[in-house]
C-alpha atoms as a PDB file:
ATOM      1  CA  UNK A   1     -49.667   1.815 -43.052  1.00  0.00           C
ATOM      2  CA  UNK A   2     -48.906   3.432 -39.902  1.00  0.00           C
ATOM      3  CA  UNK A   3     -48.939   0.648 -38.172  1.00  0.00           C
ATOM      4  CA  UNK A   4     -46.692  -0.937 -40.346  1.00  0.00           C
ATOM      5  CA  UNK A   5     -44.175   1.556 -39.641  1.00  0.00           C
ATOM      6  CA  UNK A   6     -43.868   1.783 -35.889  1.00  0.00           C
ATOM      7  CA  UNK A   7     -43.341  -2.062 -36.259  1.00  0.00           C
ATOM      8  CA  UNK A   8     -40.082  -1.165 -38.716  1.00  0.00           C
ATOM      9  CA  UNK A   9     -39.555   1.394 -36.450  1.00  0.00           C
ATOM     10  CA  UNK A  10     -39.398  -1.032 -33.541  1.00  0.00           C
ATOM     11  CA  UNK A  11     -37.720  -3.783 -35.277  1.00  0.00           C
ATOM     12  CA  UNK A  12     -34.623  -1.492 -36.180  1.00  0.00           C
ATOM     13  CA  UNK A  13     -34.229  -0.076 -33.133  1.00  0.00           C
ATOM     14  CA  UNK A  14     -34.146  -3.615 -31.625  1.00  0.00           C
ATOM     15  CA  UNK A  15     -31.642  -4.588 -33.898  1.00  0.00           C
ATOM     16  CA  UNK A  16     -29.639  -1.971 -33.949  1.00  0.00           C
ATOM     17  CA  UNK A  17     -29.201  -2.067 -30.079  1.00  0.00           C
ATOM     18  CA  UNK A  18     -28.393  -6.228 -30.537  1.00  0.00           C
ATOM     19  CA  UNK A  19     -25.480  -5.015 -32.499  1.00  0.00           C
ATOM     20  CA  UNK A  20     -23.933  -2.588 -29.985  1.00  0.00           C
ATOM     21  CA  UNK A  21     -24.125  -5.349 -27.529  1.00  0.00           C
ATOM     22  CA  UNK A  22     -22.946  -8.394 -29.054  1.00  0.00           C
ATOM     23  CA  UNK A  23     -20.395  -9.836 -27.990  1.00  0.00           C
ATOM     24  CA  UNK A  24     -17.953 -10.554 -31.371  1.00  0.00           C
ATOM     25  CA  UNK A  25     -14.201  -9.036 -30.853  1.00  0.00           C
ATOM     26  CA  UNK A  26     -13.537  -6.006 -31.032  1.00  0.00           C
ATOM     27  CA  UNK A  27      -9.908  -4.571 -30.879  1.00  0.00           C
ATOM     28  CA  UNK A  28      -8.605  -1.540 -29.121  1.00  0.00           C
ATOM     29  CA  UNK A  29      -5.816   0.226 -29.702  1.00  0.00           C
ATOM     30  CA  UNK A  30      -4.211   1.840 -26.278  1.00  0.00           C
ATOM     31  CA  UNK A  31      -1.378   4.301 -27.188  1.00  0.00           C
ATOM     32  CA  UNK A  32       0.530   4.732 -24.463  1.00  0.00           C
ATOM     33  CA  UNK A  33       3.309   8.020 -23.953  1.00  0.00           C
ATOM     34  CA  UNK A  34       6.358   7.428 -21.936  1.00  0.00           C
ATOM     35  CA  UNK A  35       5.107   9.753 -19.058  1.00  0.00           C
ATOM     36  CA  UNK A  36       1.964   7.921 -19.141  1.00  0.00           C
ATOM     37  CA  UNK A  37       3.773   4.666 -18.590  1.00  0.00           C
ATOM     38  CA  UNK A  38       6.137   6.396 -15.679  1.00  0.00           C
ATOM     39  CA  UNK A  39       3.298   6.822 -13.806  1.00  0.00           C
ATOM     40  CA  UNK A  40       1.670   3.609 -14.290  1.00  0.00           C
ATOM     41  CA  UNK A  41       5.182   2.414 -12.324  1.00  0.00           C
ATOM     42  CA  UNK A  42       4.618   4.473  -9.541  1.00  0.00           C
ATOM     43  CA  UNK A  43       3.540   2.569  -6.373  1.00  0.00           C
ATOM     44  CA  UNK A  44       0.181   2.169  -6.036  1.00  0.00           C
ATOM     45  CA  UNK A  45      -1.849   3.527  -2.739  1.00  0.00           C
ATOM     46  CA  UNK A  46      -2.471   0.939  -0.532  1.00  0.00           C
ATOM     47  CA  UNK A  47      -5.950  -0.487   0.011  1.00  0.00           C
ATOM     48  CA  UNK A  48      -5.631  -2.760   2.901  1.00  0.00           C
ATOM     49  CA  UNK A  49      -7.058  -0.682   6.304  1.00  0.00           C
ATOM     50  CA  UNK A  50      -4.719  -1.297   9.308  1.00  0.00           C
ATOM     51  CA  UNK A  51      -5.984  -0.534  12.669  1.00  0.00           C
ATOM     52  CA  UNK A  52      -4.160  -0.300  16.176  1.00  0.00           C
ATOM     53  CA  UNK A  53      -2.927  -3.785  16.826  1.00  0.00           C
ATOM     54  CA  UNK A  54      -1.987  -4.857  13.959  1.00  0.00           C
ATOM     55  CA  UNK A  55       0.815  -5.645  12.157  1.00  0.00           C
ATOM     56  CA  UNK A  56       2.455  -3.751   9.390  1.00  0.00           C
ATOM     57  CA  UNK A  57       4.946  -3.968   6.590  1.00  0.00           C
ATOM     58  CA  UNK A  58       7.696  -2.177   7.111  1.00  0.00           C
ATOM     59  CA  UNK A  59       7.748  -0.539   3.336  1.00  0.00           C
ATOM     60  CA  UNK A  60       4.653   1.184   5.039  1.00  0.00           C
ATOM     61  CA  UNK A  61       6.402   2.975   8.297  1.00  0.00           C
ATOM     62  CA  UNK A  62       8.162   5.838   8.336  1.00  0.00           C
ATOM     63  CA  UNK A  63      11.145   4.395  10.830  1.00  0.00           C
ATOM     64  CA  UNK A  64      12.416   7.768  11.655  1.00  0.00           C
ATOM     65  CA  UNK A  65       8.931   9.049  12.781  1.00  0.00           C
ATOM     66  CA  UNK A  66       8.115   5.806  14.109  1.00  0.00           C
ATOM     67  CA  UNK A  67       4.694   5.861  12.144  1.00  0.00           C
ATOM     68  CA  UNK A  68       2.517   3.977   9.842  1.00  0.00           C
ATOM     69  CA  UNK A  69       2.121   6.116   6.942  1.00  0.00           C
ATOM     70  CA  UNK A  70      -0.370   3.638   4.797  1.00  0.00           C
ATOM     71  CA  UNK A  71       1.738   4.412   1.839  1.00  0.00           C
ATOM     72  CA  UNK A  72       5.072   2.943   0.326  1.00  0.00           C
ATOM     73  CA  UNK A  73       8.172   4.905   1.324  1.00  0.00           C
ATOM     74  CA  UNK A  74      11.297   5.743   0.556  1.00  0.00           C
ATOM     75  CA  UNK A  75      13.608   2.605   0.944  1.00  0.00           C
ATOM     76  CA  UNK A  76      17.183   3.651   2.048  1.00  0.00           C
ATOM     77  CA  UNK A  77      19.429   0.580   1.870  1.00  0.00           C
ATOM     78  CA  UNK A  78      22.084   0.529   4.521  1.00  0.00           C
ATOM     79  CA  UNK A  79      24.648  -2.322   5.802  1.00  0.00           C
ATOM     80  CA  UNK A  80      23.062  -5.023   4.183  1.00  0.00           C
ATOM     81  CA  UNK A  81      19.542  -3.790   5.215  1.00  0.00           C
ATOM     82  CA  UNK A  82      16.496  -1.992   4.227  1.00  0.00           C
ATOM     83  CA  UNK A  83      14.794   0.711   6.698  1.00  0.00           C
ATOM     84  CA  UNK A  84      12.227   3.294   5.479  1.00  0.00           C
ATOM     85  CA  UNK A  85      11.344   6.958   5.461  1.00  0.00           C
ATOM     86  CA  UNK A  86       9.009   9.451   4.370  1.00  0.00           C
ATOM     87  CA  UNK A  87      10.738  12.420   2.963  1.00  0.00           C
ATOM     88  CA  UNK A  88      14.340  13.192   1.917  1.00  0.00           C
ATOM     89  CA  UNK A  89      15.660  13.935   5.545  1.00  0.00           C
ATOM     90  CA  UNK A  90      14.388  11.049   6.671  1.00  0.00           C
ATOM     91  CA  UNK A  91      16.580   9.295   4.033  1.00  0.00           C
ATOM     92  CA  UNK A  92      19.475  10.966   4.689  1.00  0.00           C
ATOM     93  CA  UNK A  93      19.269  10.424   8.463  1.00  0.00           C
ATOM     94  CA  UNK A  94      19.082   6.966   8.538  1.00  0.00           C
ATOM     95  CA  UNK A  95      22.381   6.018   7.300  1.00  0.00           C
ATOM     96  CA  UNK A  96      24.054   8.898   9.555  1.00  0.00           C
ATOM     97  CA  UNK A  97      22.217   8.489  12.904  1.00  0.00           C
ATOM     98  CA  UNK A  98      22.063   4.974  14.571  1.00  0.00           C
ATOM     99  CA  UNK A  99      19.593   5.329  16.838  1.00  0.00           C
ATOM    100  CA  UNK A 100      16.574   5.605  14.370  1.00  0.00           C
ATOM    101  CA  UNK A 101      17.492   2.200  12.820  1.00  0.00           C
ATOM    102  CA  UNK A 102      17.112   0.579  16.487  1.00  0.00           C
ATOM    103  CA  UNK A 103      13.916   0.678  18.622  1.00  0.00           C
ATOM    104  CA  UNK A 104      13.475  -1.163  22.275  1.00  0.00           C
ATOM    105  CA  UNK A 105      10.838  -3.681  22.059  1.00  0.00           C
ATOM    106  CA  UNK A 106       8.205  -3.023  24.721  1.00  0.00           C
ATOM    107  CA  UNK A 107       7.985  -6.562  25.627  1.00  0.00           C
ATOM    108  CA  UNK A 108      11.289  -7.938  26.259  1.00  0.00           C
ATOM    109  CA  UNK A 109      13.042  -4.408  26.950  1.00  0.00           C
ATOM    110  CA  UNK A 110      15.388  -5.657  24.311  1.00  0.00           C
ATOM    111  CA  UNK A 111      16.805  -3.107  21.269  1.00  0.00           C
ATOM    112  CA  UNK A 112      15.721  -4.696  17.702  1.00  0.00           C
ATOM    113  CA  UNK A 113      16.814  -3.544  14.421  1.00  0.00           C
ATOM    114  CA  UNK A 114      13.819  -1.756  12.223  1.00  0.00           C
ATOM    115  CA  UNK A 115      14.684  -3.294   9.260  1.00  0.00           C
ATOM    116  CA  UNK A 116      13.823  -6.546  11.221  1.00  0.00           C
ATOM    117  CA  UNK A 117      11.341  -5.982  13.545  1.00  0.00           C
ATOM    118  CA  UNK A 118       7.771  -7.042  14.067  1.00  0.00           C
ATOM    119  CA  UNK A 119       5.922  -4.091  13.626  1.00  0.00           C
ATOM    120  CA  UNK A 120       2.837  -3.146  14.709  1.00  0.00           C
ATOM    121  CA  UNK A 121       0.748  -0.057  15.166  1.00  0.00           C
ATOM    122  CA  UNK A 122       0.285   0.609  19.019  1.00  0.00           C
ATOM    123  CA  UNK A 123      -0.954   4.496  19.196  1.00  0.00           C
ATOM    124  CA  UNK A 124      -4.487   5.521  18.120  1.00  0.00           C
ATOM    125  CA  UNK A 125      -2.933   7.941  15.398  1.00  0.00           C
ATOM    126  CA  UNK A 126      -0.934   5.556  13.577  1.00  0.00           C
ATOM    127  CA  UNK A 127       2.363   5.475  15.910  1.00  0.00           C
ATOM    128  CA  UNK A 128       4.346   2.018  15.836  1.00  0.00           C
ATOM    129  CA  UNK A 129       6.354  -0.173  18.158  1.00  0.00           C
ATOM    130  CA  UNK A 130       9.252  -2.970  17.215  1.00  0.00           C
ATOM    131  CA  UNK A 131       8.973  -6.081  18.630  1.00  0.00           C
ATOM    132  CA  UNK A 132      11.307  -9.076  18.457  1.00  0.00           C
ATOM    133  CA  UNK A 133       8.598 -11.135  16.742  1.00  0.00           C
ATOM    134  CA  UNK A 134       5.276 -11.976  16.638  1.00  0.00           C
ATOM    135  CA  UNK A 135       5.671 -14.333  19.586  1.00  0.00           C
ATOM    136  CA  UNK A 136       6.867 -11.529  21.626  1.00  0.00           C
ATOM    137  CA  UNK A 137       4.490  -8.981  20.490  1.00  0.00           C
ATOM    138  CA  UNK A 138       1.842 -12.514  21.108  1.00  0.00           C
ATOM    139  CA  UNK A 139       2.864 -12.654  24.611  1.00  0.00           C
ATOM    140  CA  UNK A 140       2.834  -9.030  25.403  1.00  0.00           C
ATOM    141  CA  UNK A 141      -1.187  -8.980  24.533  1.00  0.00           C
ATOM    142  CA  UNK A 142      -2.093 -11.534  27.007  1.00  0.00           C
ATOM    143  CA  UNK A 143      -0.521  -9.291  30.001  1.00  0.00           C
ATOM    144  CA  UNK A 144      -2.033  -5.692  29.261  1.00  0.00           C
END
């Protein structure tokens, strides 16, 4: 008889643990709060690793710092265009000062727009440089 029991024993437990892992439907219920939801809209971290050389979104550079940040920022539409900051001041010094929404690319010696550049990190601790295009910042590599 005690045999007989370990085998029930056995046979239950095998059973039971065929029922927590079959596969019918099951349905679940997410309940979601507003503030839950506002942060499920925020944008997500980036997962793509950049490294010196190459090229960058802009929604990733700080254009006032002149430095990938690996993380969306602030847009601040001006004149038709988009540049980006990091921080509040950033924002509000784009629109007022003209000379962070230009940069001088280091290939041609020619001043290009941020919001239109080719960008591309150039300094071992994230720091970018504008280029005309990705021909120009092309033909700049082959001529270190």
């Amino acid at each position: 008889m005690h045999r007989f029991t370990k085998t029930n024993l056995i046979i239950c437990m095998a059973l039971s643990l065929a029922a927590c892992n079959s596969t019918s439907e099951k349905q679940e219920t997410t309940i979601t709060s507003p503030a839950t939801a506002a942060v499920q809209d925020l944008p997500q971290p980036v997962t793509t690793h950049y490294k010196k050389g190459d090229a960058v979104p802009s929604h990733l550079v700080c254009m006032v710092n002149d430095a990938f940040m690996n993380k969306e920022q602030i847009a601040v539409p001006f004149n038709g265009k988009t540049y980006y900051g990091c921080c509040e001041m950033c924002k509000n010094r784009i629109p007022k000062d003209a000379a962070v929404r230009k940069a001088t690319d280091p290939a041609t010696g020619k001043v290009v727009d941020k919001a239109s550049a080719y960008i591309v990190i150039t300094g071992n601790n994230g720091e970018v440089s504008y280029f005309e295009s990705a021909d120009t910042y092309k033909k700049s590599r082959q001529y270190p």
